[in-house]
Protein backbone atom coordinates (compact mmCIF):
# COMPACT_ATOMS: atom_id res chain seq x y z
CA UNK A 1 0.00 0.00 0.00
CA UNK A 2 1.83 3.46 -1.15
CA UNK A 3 1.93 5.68 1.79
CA UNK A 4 0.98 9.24 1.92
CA UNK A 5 3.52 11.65 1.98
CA UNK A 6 1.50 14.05 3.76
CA UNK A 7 1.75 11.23 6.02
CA UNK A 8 5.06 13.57 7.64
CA UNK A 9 2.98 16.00 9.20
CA UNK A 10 -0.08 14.41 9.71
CA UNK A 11 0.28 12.88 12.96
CA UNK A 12 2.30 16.48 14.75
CA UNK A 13 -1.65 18.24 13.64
CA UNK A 14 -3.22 15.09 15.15
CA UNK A 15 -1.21 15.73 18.30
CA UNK A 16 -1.21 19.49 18.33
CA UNK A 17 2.22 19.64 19.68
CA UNK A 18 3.68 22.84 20.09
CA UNK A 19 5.35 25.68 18.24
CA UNK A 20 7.19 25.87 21.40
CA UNK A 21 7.92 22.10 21.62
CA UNK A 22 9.37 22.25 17.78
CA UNK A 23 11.70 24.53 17.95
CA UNK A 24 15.25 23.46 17.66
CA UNK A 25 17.24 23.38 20.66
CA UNK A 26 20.15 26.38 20.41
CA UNK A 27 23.72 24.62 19.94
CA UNK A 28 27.35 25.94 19.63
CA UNK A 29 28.85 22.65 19.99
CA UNK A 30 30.42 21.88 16.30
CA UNK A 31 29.07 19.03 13.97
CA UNK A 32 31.42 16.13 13.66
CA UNK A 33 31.14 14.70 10.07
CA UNK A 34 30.06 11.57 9.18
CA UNK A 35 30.20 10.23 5.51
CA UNK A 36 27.60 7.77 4.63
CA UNK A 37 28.24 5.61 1.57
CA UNK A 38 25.66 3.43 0.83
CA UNK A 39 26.57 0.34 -1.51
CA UNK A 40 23.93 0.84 -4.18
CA UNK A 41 25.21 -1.93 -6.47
CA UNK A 42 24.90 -4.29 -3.42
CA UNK A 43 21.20 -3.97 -2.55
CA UNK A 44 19.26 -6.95 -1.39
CA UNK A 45 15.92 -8.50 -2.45
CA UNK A 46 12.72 -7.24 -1.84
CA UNK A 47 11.82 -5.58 1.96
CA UNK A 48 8.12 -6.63 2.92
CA UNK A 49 7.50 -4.53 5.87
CA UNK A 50 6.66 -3.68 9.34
CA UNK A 51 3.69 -4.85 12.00
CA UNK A 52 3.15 -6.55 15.01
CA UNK A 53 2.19 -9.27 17.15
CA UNK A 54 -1.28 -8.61 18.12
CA UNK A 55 -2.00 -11.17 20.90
CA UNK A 56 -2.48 -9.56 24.12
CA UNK A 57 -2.78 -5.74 23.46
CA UNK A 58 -5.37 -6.87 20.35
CA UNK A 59 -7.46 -9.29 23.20
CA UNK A 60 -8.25 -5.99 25.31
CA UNK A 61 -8.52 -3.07 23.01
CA UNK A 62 -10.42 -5.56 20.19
CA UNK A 63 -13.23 -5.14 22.89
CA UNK A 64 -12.98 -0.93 23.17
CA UNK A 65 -15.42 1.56 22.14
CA UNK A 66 -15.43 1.49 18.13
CA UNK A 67 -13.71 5.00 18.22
CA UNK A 68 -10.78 4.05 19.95
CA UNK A 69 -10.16 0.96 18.84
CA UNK A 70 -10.08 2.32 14.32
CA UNK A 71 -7.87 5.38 15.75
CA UNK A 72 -5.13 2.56 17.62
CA UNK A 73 -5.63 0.47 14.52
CA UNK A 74 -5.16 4.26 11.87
CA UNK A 75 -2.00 5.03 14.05
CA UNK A 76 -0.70 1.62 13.39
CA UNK A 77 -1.79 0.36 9.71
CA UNK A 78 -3.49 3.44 8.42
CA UNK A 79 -1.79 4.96 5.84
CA UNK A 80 -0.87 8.08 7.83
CA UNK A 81 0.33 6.24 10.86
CA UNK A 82 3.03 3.91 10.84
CA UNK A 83 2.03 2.29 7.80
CA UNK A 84 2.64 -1.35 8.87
CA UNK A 85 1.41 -4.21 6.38
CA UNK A 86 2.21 -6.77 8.41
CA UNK A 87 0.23 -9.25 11.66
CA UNK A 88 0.92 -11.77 13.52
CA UNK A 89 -2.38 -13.54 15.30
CA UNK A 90 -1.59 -15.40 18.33
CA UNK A 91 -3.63 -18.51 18.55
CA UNK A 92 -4.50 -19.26 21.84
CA UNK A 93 -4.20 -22.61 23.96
CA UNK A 94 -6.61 -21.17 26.11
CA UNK A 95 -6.26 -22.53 30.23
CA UNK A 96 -8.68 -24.94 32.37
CA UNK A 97 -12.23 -24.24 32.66
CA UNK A 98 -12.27 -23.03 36.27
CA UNK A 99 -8.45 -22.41 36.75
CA UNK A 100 -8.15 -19.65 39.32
CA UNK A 101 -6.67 -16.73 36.62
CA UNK A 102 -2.90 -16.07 36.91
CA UNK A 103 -2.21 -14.42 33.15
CA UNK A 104 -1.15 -11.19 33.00
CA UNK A 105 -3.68 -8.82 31.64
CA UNK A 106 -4.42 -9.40 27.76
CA UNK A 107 -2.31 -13.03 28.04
CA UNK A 108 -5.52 -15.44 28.31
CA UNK A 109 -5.95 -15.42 24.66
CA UNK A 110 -9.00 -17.96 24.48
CA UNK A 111 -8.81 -20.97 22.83
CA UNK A 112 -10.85 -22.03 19.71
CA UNK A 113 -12.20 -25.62 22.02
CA UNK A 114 -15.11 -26.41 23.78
CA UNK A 115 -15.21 -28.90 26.35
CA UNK A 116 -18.11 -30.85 26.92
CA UNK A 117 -20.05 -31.08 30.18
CA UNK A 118 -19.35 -33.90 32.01
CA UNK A 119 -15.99 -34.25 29.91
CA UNK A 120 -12.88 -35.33 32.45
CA UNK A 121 -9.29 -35.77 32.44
CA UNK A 122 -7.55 -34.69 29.18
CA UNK A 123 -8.22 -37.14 26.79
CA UNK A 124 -11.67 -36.02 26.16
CA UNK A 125 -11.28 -33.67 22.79
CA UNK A 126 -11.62 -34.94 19.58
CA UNK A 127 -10.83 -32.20 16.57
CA UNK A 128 -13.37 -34.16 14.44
CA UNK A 129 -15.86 -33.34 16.48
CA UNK A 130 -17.91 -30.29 15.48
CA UNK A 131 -19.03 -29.69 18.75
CA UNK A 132 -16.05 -29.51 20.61
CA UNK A 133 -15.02 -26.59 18.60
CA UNK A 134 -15.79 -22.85 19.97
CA UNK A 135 -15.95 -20.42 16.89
CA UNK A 136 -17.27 -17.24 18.58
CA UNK A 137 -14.18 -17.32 20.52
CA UNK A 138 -11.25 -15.04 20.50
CA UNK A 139 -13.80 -11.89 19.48
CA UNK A 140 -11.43 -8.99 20.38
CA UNK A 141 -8.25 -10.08 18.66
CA UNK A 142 -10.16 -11.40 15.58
CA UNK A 143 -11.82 -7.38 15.62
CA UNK A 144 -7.93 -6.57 14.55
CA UNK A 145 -7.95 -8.78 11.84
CA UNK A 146 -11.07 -7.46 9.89
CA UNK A 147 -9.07 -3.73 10.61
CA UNK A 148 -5.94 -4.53 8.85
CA UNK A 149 -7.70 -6.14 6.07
CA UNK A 150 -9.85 -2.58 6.01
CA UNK A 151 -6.29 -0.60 5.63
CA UNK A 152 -4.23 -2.97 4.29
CA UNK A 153 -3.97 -3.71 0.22
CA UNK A 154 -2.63 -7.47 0.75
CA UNK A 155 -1.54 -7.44 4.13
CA UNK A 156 0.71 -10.52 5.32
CA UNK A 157 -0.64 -12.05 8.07
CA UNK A 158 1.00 -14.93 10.33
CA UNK A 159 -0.75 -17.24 13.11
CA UNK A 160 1.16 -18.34 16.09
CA UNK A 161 1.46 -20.37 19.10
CA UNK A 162 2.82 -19.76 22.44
CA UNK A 163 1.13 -22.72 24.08
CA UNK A 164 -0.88 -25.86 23.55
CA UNK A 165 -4.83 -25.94 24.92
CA UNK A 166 -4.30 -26.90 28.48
CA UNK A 167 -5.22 -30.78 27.85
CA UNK A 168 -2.22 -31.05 25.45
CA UNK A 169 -0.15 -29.96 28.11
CA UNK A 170 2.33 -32.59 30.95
CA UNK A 171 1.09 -29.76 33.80
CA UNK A 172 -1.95 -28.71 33.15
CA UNK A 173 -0.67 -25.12 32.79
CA UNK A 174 -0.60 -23.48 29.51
CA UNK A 175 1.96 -21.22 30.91
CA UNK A 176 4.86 -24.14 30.95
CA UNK A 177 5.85 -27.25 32.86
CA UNK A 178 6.53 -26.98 36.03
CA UNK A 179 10.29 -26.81 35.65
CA UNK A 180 10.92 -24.56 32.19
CA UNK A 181 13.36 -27.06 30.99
CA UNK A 182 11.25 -29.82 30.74
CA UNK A 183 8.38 -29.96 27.27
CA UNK A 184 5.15 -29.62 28.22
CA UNK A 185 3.13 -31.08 25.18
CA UNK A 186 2.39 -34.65 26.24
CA UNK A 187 4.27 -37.26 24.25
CA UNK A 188 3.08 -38.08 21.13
CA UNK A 189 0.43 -35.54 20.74
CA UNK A 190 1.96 -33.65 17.64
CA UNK A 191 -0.56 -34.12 15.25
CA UNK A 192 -3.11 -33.24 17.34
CA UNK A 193 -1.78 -30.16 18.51
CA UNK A 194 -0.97 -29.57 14.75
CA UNK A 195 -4.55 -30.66 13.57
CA UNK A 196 -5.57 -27.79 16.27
CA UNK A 197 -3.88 -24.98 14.91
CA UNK A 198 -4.48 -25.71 11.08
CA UNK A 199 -8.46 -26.07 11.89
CA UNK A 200 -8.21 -22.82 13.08
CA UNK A 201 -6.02 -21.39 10.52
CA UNK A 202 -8.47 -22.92 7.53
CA UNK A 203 -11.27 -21.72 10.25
CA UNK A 204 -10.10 -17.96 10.48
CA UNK A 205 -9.67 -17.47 6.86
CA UNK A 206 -12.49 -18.61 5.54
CA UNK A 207 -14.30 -16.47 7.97
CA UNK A 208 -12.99 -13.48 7.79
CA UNK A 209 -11.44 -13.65 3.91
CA UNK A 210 -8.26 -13.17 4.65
CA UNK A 211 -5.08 -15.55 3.88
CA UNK A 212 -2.17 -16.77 6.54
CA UNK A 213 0.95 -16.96 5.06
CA UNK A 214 2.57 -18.60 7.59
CA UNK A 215 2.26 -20.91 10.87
CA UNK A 216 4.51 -20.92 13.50
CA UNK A 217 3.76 -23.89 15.86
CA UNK A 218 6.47 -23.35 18.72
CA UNK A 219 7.57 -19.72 20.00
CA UNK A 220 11.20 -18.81 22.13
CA UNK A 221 10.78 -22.74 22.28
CA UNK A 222 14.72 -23.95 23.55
CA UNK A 223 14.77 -21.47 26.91
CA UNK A 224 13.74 -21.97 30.33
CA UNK A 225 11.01 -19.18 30.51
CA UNK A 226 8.02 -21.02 30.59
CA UNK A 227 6.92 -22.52 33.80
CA UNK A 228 3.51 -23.29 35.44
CA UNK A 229 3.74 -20.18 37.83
CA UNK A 230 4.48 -17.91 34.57
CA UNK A 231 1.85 -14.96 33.70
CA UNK A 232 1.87 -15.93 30.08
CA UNK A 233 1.06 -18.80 27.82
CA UNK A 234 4.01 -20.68 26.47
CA UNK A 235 6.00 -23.79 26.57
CA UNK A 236 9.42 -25.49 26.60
CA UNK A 237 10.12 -27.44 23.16
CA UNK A 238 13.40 -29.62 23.38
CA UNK A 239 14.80 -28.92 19.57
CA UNK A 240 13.97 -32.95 18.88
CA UNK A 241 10.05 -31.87 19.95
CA UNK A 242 10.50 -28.75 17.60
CA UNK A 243 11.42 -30.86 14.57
CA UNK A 244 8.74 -33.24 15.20
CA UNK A 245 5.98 -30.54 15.82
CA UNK A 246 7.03 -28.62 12.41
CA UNK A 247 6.78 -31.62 10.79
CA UNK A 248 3.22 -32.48 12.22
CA UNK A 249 2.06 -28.70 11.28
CA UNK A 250 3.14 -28.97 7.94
CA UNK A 251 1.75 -32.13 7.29
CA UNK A 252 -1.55 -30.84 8.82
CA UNK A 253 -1.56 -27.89 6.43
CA UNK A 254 -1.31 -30.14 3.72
CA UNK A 255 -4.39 -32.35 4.34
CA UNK A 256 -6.30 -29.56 4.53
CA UNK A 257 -5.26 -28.09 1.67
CA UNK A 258 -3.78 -25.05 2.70
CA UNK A 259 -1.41 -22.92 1.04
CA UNK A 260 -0.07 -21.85 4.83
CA UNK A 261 3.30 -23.00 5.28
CA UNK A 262 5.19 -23.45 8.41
CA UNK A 263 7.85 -20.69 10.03
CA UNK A 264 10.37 -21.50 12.67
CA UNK A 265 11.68 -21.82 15.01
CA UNK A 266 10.77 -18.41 16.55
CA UNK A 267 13.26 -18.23 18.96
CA UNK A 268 14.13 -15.54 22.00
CA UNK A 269 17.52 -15.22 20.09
CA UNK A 270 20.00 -16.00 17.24
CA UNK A 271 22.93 -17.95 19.22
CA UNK A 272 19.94 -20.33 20.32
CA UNK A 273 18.14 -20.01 16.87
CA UNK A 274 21.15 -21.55 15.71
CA UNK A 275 21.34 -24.97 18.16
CA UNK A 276 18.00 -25.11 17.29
CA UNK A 277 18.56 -25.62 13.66
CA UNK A 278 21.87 -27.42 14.09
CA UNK A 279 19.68 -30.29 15.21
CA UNK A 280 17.14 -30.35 13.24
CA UNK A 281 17.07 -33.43 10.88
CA UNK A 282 16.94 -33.03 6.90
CA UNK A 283 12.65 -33.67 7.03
CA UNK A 284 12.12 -30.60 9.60
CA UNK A 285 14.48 -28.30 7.53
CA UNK A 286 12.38 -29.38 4.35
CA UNK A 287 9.34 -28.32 6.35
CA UNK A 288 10.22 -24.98 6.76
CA UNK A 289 8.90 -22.24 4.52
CA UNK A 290 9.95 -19.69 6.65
CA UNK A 291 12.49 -19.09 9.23
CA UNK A 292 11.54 -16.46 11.91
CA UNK A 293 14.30 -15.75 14.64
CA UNK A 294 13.74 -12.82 17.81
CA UNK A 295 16.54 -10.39 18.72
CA UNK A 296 16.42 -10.08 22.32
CA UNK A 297 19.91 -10.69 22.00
CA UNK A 298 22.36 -9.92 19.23
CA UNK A 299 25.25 -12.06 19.38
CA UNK A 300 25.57 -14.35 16.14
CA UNK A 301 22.64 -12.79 13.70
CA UNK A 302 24.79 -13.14 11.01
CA UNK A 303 25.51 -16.75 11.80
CA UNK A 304 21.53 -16.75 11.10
CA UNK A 305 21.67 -14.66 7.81
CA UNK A 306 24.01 -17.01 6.67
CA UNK A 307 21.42 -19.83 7.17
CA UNK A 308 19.14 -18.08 5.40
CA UNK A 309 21.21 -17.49 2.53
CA UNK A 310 22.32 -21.23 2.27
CA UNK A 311 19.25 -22.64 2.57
CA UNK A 312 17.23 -20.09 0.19
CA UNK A 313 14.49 -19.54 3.20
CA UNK A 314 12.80 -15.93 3.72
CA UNK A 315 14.41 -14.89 6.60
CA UNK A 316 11.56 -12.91 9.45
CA UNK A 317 12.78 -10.79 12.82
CA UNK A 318 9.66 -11.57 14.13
CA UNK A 319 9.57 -10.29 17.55
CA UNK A 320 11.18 -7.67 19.76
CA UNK A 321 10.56 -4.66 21.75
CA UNK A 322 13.87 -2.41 23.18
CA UNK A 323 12.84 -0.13 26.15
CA UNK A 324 16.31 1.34 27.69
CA UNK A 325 16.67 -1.06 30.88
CA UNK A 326 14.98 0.53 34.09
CA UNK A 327 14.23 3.84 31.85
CA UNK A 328 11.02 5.16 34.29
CA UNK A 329 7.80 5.30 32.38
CA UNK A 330 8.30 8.16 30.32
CA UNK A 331 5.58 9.24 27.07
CA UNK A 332 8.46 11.81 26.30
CA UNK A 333 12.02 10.87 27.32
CA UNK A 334 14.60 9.73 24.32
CA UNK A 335 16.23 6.91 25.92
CA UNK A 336 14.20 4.32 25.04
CA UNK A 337 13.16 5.66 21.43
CA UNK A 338 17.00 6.07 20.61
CA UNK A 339 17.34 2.21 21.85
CA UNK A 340 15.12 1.20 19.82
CA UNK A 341 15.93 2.90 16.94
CA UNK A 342 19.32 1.79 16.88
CA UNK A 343 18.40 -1.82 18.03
CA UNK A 344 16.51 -1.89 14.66
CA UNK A 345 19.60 -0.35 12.58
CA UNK A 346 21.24 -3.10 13.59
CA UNK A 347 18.92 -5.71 13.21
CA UNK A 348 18.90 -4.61 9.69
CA UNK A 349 22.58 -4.74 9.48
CA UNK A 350 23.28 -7.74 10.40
CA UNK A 351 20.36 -10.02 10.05
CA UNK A 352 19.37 -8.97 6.65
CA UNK A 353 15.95 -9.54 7.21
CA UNK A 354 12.95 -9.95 5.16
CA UNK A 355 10.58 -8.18 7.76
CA UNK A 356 10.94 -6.50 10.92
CA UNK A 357 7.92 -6.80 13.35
CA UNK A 358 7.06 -5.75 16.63
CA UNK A 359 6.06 -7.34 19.72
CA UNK A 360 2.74 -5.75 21.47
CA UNK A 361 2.52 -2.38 19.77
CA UNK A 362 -0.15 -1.49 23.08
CA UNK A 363 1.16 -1.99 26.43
CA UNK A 364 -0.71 -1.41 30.16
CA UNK A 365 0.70 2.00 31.73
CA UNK A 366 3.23 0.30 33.71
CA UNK A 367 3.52 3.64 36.69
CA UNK A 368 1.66 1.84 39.56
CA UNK A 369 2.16 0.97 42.51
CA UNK A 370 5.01 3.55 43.54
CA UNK A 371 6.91 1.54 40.70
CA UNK A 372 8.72 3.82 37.89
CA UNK A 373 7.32 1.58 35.45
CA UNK A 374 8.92 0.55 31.86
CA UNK A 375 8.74 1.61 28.10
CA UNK A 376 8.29 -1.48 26.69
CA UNK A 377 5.25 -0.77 23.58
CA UNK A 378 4.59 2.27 21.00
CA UNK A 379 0.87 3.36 23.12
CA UNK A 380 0.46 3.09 26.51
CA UNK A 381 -3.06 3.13 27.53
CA UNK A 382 -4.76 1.21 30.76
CA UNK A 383 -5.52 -2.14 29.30
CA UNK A 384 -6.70 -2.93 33.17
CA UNK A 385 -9.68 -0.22 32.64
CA UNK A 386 -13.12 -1.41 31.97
CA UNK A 387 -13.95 -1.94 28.41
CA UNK A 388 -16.57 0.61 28.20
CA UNK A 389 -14.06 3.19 28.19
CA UNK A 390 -13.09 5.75 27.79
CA UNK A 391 -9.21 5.09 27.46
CA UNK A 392 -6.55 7.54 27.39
CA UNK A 393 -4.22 6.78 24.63
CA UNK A 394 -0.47 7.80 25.01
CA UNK A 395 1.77 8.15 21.61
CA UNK A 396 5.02 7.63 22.65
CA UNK A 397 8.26 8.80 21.42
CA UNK A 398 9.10 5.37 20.58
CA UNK A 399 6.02 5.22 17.82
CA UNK A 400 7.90 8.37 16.33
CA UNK A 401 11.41 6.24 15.98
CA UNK A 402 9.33 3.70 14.27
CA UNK A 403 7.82 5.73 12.06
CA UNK A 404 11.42 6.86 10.99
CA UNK A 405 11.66 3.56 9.43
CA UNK A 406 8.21 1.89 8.55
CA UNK A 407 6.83 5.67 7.03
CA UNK A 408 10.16 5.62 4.67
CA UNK A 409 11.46 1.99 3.92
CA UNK A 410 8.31 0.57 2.47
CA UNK A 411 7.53 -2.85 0.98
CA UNK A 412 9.59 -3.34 -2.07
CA UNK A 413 12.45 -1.30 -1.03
CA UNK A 414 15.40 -3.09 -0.90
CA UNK A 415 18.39 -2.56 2.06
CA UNK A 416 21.53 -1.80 0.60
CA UNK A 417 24.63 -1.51 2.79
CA UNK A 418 25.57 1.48 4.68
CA UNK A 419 29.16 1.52 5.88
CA UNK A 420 28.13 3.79 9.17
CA UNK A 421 27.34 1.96 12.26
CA UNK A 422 24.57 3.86 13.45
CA UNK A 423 22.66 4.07 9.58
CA UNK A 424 20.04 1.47 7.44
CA UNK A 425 19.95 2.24 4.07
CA UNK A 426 17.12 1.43 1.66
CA UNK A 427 16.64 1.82 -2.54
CA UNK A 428 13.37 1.71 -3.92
CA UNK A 429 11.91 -0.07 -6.28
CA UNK A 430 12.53 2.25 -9.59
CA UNK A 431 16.45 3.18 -7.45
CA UNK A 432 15.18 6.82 -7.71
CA UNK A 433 14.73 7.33 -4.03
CA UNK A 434 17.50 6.17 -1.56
CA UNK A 435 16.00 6.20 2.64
CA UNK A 436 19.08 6.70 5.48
CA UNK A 437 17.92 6.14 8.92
CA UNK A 438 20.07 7.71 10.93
CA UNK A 439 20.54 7.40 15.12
CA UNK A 440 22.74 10.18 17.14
CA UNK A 441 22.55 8.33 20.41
CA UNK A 442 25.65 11.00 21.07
CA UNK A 443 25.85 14.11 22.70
CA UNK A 444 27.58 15.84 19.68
CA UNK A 445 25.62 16.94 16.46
CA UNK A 446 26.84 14.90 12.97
CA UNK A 447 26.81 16.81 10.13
CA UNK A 448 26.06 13.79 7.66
CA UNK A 449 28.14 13.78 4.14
CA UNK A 450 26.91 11.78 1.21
CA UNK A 451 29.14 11.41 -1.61
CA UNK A 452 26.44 10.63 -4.01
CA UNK A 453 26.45 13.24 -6.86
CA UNK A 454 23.04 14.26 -8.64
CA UNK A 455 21.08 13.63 -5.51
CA UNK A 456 18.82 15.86 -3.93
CA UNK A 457 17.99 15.55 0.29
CA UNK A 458 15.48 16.55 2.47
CA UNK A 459 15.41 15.26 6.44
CA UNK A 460 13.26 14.46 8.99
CA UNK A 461 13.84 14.69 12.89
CA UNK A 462 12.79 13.18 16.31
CA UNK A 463 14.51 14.75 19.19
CA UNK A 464 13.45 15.65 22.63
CA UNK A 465 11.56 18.89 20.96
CA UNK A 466 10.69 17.72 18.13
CA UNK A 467 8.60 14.73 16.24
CA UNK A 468 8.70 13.91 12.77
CA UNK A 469 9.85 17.38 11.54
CA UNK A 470 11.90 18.42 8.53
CA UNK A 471 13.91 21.13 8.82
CA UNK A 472 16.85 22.46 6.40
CA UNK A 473 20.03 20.76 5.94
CA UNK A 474 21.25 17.23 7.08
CA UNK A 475 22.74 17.49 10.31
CA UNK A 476 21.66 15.57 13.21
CA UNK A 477 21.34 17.02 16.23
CA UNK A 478 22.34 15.34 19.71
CA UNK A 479 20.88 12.56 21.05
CA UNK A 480 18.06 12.23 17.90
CA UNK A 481 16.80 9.94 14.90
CA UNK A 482 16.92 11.53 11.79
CA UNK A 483 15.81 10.07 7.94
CA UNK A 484 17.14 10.79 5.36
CA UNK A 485 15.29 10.99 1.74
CA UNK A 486 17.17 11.17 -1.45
CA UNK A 487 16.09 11.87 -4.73
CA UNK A 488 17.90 11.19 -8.18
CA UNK A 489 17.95 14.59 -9.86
């Protein structure tokens, strides 16, 4: 979907910041110089965007007043918000009937089951039975769905797991074993987990005409995070249990005639993305039409591009979120916007990848308590208020360093190397427009060189006075994100 270039100044009207609050802050500290020189003759394939998990923040606001909800879902997919083209749907296991509730808020994603009265145990459920399936369930996330179809020419969408329905599981618990090293599907049950999750897939689209590219069956699978007294859904997968679920879900997919293929492995992080795959046998690898790796860590992305590139698999950073560690909750502050921003340079860098997408784009107002709360998400808003509203929405900073990139480096742009540390360069499709996201997490201003001849520049800014504003020349002040746009001519 093209994006509106008026798109650079919509949101500062829709915000009515300041005169005051744009000006530029005075300086007499001297630019250093920075030459960027983007490799043109090196750019990769095809970018296919931004987005987000939807899961939790989508199973709370999905319920809202009508008006709140289309303005969250305009500043994320609308076409003069962020622009994002991409979602991931979280598929809930959904817990025991009667379980006293120990999710965080938004993390009891329902599942799509229905257990029968009288039903015992955990053997009970039986996916060929119509009447043991629940399809009204899951009514706020599935709202998000229909509204990124509504702003979204072809949008890519992705289902997920973090857990399977509580009878699947060794504990009980769809938030892990009881020790987060050991697996918590029961043995053997892969293909009906997997016969779960591509119901629901072949259930979803056909009800709300849309298409999933892509399952992923396991999520952060080979870590010890998920453990009975956890707040979230999710579960341990040995990378022997991975291969063997992937293999189920594909398979599954298949007998139902589904184009949907399966991504893995999901995990927290490349160094363990990479054990995963070292052990999976030849029939997993074949399985995979997608390989999806997180970046709450960054050692050995490259190791991961690399299998990527050997094995000819689309390559997804599917989840992360950088707040600056113990940051207070701040709707202003730079810290955590310039963490982010340059988490995502590199990211780009050094993974290579095919998308970039975000973990809960909404998060809870985390100041409670007496606690200084976090920045983790783009919005805050009370996701603990009552759904009848009304909700106080909070655009962060950190949805302005996002917009840096997702407004500019659209789908079909291709990255092309930048030799700066702290730039991401993009081409687009025609190479008459070259993007440079650029982060000053410094205290000096860079005066930024491009020895690219014929070129004209314009540049946008986020600072702490100002959001999304152009202004003349192309140095970046202290401590700010700045883009870049060049045109041939």
């Amino acid at each position: 979907m093209a994006l509106s270039r008026r798109g650079i100044f919509g949101l500062l009207a829709g915000l009515a910041i300041s005169p005051r609050a744009l000006a530029a802050p005075p300086s007499s500290t001297p630019a250093v110089r920075v030459t960027l020189r983007p490799a043109l003759d090196r750019a990769g394939p095809a970018f296919e965007g931004w987005g987000t998990a939807l899961a939790w923040f989508a199973n709370v606001t999905g319920g809202w007043p009508d008006a709140e909800r289309r303005r969250l879902a305009d500043l994320f997919y609308g076409p003069d918000g962020l622009g994002w083209t991409i979602g991931r749907y979280n598929i809930g296991g959904g817990a025991r009937p009667g379980d006293p509730p120990h999710l965080r808020t938004g993390a009891a994603v329902p599942g799509f089951w229905r257990q029968p009265a009288g039903a015992e145990g955990q053997d009970w459920w039986r996916p060929d039975d119509e009447s043991m399936w629940d399809w009204s369930a899951d009514a706020n996330q599935r709202w998000w769905l229909d509204a990124i179809k509504a702003r979204v020419d072809q949008p890519i969408l992705e289902a997920f797991s973090n857990s399977p329905p509580w009878f699947m599981t060794v504990s009980g618990k769809v938030s892990g074993a009881v020790k987060g090293t050991d697996d918590n599907l029961r043995p053997g049950l892969e293909p009906l987990f997997a016969a779960y999750l591509a119901r629901v897939v072949d259930e979803l689209q056909r009800r709300h005409g849309i298409a999933f590219r892509t399952l992923s069956p396991v999520n952060e699978p080979n870590t010890d995070y998920w453990f009975a007294a956890n707040t979230q859904e999710g579960a341990h997968w040995s990378p022997a249990r991975q291969a063997a679920m992937i293999v189920a879900s594909a398979a599954a997919l298949r007998t139902r005639g589904l184009k949907t293929v399966v991504s893995a492995p999901d995990e927290t992080n490349s160094h363990l993305f990479l054990a995963d795959w070292e052990a999976y046998p030849a029939e997993a690898r074949a399985a995979v039409g997608q390989l999806n790796v997180h970046s709450y860590g960054v050692v050995n992305q490259t190791g991961v591009r690399d299998v990527a590139t050997a094995s000819g698999i689309r390559l997804w950073m599917s989840e992360n979120d950088t707040p600056l560690d113990k940051e207070p909750e701040t709707f202003d502050g730079m810290g955590s916007p310039l963490a982010l921003a340059e988490h995502v340079v590199m990211d780009l860098k050094r993974l290579e990848p095919a998308a970039w997408v975000f973990w809960q784009a909404v998060e809870d107002l985390s100041t409670r308590e007496g606690k200084p709360g976090s920045n983790w998400g783009l919005v805050k808003a009370d996701l603990r208020g009552p759904p009848e509203g009304p909700h106080a929405i909070h655009v962060t900073a950190k949805y302005h360093a996002m917009a840096h990139f997702s407004r500019y480096i659209r789908p079909g742009y291709r990255l092309t190397p930048v030799d700066d540390l702290d730039t991401v360069g993009a081409v687009s499709p025609d190479g008459a427009e070259l993007v440079l996201v650029h982060v000053n997490g410094g205290i000096m201003p860079r005066d930024l060189a491009t020895p690219l001849a014929g070129w004209s520049a314009r540049m946008v800014v986020t600072d702490a006075t100002r959001r999304l504003q152009q202004i003349a020349g192309t140095v970046a002040p202290p401590r700010s994100i700045v883009t870049l746009v060049l045109r041939r001519g």
